[in-house]
PDB file of N, CA and C in Angstrom:
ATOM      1  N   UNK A   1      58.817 -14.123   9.627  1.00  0.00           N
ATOM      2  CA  UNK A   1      59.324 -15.000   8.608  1.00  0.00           C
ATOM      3  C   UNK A   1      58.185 -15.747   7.912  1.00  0.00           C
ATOM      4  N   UNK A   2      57.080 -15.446   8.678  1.00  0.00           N
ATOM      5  CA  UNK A   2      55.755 -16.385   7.776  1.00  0.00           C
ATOM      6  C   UNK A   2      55.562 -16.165   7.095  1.00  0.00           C
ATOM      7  N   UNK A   3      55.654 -14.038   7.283  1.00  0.00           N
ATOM      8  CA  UNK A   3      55.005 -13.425   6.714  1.00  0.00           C
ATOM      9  C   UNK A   3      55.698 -13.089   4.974  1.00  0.00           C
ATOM     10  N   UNK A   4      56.967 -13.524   5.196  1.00  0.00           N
ATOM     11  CA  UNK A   4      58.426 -13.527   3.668  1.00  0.00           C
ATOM     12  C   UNK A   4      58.283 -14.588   3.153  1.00  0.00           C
ATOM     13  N   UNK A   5      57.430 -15.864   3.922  1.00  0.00           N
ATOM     14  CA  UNK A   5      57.402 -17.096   2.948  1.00  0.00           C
ATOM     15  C   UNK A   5      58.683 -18.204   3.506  1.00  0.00           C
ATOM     16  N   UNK A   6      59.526 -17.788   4.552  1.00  0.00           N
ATOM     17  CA  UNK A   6      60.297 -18.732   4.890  1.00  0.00           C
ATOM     18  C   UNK A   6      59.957 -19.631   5.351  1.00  0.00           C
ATOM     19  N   UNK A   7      58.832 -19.487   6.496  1.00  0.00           N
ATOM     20  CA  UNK A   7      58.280 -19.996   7.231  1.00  0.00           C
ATOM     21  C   UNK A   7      57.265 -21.033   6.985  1.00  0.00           C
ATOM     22  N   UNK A   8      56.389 -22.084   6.797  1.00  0.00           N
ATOM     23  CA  UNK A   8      55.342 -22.551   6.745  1.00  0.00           C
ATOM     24  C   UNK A   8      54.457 -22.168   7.802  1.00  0.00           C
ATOM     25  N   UNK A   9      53.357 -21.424   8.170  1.00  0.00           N
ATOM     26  CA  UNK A   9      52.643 -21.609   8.788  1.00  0.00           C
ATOM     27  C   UNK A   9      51.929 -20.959   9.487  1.00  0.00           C
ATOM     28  N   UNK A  10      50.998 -20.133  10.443  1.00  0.00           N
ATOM     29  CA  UNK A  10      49.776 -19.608  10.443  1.00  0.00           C
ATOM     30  C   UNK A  10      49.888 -19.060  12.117  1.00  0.00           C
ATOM     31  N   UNK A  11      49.221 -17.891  12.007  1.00  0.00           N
ATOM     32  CA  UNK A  11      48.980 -16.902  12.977  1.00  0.00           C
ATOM     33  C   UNK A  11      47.436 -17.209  13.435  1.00  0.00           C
ATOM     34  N   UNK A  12      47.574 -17.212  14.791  1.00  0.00           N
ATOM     35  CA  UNK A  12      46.001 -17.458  15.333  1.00  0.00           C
ATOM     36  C   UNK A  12      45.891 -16.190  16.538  1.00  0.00           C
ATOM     37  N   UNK A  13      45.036 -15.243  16.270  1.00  0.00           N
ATOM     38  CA  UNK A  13      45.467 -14.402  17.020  1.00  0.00           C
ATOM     39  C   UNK A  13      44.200 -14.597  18.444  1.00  0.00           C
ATOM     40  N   UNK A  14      45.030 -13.982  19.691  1.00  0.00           N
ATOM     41  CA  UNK A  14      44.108 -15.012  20.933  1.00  0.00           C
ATOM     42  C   UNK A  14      44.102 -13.100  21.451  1.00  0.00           C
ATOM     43  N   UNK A  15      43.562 -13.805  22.664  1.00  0.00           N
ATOM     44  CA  UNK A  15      42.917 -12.591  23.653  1.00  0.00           C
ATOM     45  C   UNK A  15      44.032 -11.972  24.019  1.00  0.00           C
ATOM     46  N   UNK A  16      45.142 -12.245  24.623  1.00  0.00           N
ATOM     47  CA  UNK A  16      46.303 -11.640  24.944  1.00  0.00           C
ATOM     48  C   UNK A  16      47.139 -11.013  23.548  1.00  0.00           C
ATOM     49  N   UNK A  17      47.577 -11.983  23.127  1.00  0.00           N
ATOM     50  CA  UNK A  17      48.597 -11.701  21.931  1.00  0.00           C
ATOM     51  C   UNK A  17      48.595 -13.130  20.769  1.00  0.00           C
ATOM     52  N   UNK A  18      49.385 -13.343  20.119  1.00  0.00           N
ATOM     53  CA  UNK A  18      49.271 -14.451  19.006  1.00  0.00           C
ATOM     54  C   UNK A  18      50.009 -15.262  19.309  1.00  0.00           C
ATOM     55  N   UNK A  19      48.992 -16.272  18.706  1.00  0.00           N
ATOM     56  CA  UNK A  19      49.436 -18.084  18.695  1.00  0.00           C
ATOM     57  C   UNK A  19      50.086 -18.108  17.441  1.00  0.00           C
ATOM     58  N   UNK A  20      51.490 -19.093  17.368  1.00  0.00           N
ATOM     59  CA  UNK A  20      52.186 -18.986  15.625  1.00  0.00           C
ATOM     60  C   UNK A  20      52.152 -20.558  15.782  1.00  0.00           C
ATOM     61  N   UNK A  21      51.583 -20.836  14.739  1.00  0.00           N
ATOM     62  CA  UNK A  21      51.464 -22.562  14.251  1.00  0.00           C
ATOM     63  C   UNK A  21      52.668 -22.689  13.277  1.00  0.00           C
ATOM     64  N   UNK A  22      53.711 -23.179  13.440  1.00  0.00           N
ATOM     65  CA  UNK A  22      54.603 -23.339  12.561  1.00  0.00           C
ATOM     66  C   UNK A  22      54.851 -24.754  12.227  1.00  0.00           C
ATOM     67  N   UNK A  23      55.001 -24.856  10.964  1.00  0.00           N
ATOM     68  CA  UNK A  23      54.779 -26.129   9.914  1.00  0.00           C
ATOM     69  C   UNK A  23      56.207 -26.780   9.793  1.00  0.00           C
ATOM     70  N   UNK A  24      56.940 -25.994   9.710  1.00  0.00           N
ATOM     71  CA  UNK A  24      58.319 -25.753   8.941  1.00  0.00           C
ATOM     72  C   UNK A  24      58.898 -25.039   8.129  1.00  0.00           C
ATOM     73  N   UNK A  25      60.577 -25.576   7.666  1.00  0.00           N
ATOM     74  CA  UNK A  25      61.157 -24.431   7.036  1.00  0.00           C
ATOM     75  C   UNK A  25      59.829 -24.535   5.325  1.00  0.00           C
ATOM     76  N   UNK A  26      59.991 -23.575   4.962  1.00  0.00           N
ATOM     77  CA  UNK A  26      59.622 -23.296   3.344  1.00  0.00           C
ATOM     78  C   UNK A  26      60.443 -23.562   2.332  1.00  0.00           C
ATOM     79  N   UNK A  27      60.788 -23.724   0.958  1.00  0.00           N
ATOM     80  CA  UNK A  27      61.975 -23.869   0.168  1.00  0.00           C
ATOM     81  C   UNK A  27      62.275 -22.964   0.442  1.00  0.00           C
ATOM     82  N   UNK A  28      61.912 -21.776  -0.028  1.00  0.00           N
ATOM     83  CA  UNK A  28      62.413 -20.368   0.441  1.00  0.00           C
ATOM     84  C   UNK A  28      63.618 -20.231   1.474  1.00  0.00           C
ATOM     85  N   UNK A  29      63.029 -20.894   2.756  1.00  0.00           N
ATOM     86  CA  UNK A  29      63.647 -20.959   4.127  1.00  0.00           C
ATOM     87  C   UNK A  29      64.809 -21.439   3.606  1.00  0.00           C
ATOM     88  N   UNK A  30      65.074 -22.992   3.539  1.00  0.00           N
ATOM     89  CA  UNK A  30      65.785 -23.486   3.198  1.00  0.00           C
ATOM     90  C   UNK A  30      67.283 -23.186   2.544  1.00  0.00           C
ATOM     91  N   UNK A  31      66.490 -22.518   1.098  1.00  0.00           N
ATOM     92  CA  UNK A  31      67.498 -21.396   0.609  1.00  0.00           C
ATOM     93  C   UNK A  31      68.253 -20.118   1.044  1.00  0.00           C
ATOM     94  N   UNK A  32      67.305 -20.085   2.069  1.00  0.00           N
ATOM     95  CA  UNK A  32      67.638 -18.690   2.850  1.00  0.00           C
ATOM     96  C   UNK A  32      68.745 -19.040   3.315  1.00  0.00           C
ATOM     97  N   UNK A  33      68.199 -20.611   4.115  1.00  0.00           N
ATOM     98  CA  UNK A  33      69.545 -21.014   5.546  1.00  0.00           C
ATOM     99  C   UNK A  33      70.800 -20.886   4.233  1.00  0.00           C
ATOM    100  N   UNK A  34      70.976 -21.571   3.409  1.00  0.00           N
ATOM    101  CA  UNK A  34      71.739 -22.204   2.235  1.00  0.00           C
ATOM    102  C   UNK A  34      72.841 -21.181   2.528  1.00  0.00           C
ATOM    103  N   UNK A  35      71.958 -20.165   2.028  1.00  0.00           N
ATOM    104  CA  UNK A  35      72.982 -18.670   1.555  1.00  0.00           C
ATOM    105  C   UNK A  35      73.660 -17.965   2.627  1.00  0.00           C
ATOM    106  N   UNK A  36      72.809 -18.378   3.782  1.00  0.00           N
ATOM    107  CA  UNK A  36      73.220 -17.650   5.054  1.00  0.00           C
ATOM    108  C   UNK A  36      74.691 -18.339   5.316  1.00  0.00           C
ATOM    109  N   UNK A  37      74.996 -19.379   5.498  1.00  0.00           N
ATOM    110  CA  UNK A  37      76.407 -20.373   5.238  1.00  0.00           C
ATOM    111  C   UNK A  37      77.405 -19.639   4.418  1.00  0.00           C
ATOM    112  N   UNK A  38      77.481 -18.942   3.410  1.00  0.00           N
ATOM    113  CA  UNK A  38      78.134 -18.666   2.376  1.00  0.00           C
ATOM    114  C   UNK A  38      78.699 -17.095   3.077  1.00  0.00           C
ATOM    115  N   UNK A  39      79.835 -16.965   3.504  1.00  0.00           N
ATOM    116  CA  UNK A  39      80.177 -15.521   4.376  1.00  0.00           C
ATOM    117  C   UNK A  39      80.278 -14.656   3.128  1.00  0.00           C
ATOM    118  N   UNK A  40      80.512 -14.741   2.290  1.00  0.00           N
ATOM    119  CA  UNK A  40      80.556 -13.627   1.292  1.00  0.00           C
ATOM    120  C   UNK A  40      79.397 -13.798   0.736  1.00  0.00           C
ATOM    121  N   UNK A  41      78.334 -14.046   0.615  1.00  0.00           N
ATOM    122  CA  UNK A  41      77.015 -13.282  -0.123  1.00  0.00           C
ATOM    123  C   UNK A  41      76.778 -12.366   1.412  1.00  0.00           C
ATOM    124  N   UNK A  42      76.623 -13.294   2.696  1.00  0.00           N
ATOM    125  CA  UNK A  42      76.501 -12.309   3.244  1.00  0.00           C
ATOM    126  C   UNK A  42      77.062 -11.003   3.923  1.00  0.00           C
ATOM    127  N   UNK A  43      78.256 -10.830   3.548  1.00  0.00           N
ATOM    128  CA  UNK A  43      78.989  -9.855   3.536  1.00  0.00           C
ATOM    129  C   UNK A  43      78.447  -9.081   2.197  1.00  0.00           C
ATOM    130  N   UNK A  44      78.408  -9.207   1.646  1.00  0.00           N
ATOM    131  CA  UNK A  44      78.141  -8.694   0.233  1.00  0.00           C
ATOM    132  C   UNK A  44      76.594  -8.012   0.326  1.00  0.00           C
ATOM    133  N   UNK A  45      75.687  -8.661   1.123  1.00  0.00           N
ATOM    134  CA  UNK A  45      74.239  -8.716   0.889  1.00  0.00           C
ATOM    135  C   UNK A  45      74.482  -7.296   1.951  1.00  0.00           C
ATOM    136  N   UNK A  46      75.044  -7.728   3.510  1.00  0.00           N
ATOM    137  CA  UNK A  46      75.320  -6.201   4.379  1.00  0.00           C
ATOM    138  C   UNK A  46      76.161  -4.927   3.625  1.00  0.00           C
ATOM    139  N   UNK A  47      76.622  -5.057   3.133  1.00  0.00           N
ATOM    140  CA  UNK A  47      77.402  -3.941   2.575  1.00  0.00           C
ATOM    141  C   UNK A  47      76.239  -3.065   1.725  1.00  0.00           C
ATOM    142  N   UNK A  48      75.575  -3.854   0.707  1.00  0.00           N
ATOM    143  CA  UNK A  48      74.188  -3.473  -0.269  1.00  0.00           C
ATOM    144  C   UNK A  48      73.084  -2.903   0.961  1.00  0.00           C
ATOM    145  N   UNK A  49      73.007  -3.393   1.626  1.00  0.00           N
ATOM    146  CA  UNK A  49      71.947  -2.914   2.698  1.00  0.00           C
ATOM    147  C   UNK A  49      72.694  -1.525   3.188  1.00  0.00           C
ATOM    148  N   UNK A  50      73.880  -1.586   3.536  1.00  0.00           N
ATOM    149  CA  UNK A  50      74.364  -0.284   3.956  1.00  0.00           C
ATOM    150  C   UNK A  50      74.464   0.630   2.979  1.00  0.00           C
ATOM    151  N   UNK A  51      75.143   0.606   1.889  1.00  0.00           N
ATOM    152  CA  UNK A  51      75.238   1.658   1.055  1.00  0.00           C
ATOM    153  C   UNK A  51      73.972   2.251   0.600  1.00  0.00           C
ATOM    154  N   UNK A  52      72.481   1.462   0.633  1.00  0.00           N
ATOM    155  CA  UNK A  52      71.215   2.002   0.467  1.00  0.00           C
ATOM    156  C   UNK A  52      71.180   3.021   1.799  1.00  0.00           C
ATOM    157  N   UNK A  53      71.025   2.631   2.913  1.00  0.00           N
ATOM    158  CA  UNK A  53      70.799   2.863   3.815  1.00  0.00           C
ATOM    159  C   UNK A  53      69.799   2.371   4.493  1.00  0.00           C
ATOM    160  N   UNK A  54      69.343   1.080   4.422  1.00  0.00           N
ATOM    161  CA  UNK A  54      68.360   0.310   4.736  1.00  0.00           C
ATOM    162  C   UNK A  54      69.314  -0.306   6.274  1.00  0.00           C
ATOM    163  N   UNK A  55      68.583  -0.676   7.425  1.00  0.00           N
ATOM    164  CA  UNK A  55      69.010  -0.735   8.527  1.00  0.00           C
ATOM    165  C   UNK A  55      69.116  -2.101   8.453  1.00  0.00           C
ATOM    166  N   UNK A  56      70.413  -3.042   9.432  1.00  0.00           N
ATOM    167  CA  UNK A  56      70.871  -4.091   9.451  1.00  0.00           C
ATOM    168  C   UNK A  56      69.819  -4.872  10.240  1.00  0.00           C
ATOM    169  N   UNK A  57      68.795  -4.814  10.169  1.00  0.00           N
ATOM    170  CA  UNK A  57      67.891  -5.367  11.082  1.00  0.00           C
ATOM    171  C   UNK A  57      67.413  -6.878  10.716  1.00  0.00           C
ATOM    172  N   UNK A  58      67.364  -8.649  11.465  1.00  0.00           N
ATOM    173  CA  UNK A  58      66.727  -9.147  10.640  1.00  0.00           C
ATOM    174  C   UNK A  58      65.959  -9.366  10.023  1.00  0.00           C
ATOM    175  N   UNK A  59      64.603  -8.596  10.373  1.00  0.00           N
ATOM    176  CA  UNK A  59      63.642  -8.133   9.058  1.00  0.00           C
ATOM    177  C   UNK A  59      64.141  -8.183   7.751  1.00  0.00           C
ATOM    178  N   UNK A  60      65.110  -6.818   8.000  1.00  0.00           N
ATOM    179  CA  UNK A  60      65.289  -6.430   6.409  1.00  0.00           C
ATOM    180  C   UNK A  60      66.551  -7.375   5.746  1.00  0.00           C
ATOM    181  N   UNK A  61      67.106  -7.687   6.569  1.00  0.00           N
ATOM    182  CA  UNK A  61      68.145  -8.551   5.620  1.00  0.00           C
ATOM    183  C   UNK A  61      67.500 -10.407   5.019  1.00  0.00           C
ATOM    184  N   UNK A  62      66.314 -10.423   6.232  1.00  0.00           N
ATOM    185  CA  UNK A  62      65.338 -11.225   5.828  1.00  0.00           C
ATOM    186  C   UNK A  62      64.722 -10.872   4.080  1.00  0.00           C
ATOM    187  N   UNK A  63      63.971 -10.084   3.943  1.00  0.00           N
ATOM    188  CA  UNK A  63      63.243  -9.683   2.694  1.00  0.00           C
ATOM    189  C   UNK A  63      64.420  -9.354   1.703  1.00  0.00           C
ATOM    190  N   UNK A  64      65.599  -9.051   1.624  1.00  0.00           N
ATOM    191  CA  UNK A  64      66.630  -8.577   0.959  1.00  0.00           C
ATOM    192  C   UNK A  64      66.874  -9.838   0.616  1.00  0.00           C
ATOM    193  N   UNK A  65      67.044 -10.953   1.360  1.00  0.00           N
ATOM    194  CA  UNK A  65      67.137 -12.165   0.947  1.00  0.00           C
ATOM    195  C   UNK A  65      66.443 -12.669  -0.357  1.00  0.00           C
ATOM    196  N   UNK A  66      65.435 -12.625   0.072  1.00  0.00           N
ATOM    197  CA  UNK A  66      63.681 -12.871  -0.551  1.00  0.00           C
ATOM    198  C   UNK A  66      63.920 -12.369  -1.864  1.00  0.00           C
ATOM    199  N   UNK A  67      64.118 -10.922  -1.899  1.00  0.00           N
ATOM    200  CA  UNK A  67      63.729 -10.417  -2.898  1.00  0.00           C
ATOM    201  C   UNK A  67      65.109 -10.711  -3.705  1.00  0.00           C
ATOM    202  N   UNK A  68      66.214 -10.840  -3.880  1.00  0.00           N
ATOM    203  CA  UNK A  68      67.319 -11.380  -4.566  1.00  0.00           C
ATOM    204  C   UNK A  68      66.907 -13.141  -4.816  1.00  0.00           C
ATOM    205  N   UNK A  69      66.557 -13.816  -4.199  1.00  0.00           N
ATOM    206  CA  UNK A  69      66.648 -15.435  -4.457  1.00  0.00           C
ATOM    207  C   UNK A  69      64.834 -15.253  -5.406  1.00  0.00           C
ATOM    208  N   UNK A  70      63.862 -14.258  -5.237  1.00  0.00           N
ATOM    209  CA  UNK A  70      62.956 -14.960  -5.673  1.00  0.00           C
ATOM    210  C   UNK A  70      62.371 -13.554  -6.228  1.00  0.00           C
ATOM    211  N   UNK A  71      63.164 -12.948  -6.953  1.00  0.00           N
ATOM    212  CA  UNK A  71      62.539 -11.521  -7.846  1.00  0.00           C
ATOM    213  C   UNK A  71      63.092 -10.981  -8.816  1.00  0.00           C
TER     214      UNK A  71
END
């Protein structure tokens, strides 16, 4: 989610695996949560993901977000 802009905040990568410094939500975020509330965009937003054939994963319904609120 840092990496879509929801997120505020920064990857520190260590000897094992990564440190995530998180700031807070982003406007982005924010908007994200907003829409997520609303059962019919997101009914609407899964259905568009399915008929592409793009997988219900939150990744992608993450960036599907993204790219409808900010493209």
């Amino acid at each position: 989610m840092i990496d879509d802009g929801l997120i505020k905040g920064s990857t520190v990568k260590t000897k094992d695996s990564n440190l995530y410094l998180i700031q807070g939500l982003s406007t982005a975020g924010h908007q994200y949560l907003k829409n997520l509330e609303n059962p019919t965009f997101l009914n609407k937003l899964k259905n568009v993901l399915k008929e592409e054939g793009i997988p219900l994963t939150p990744t992608s319904i993450t960036r599907a977000i993204a790219k409808l609120l900010f493209y």
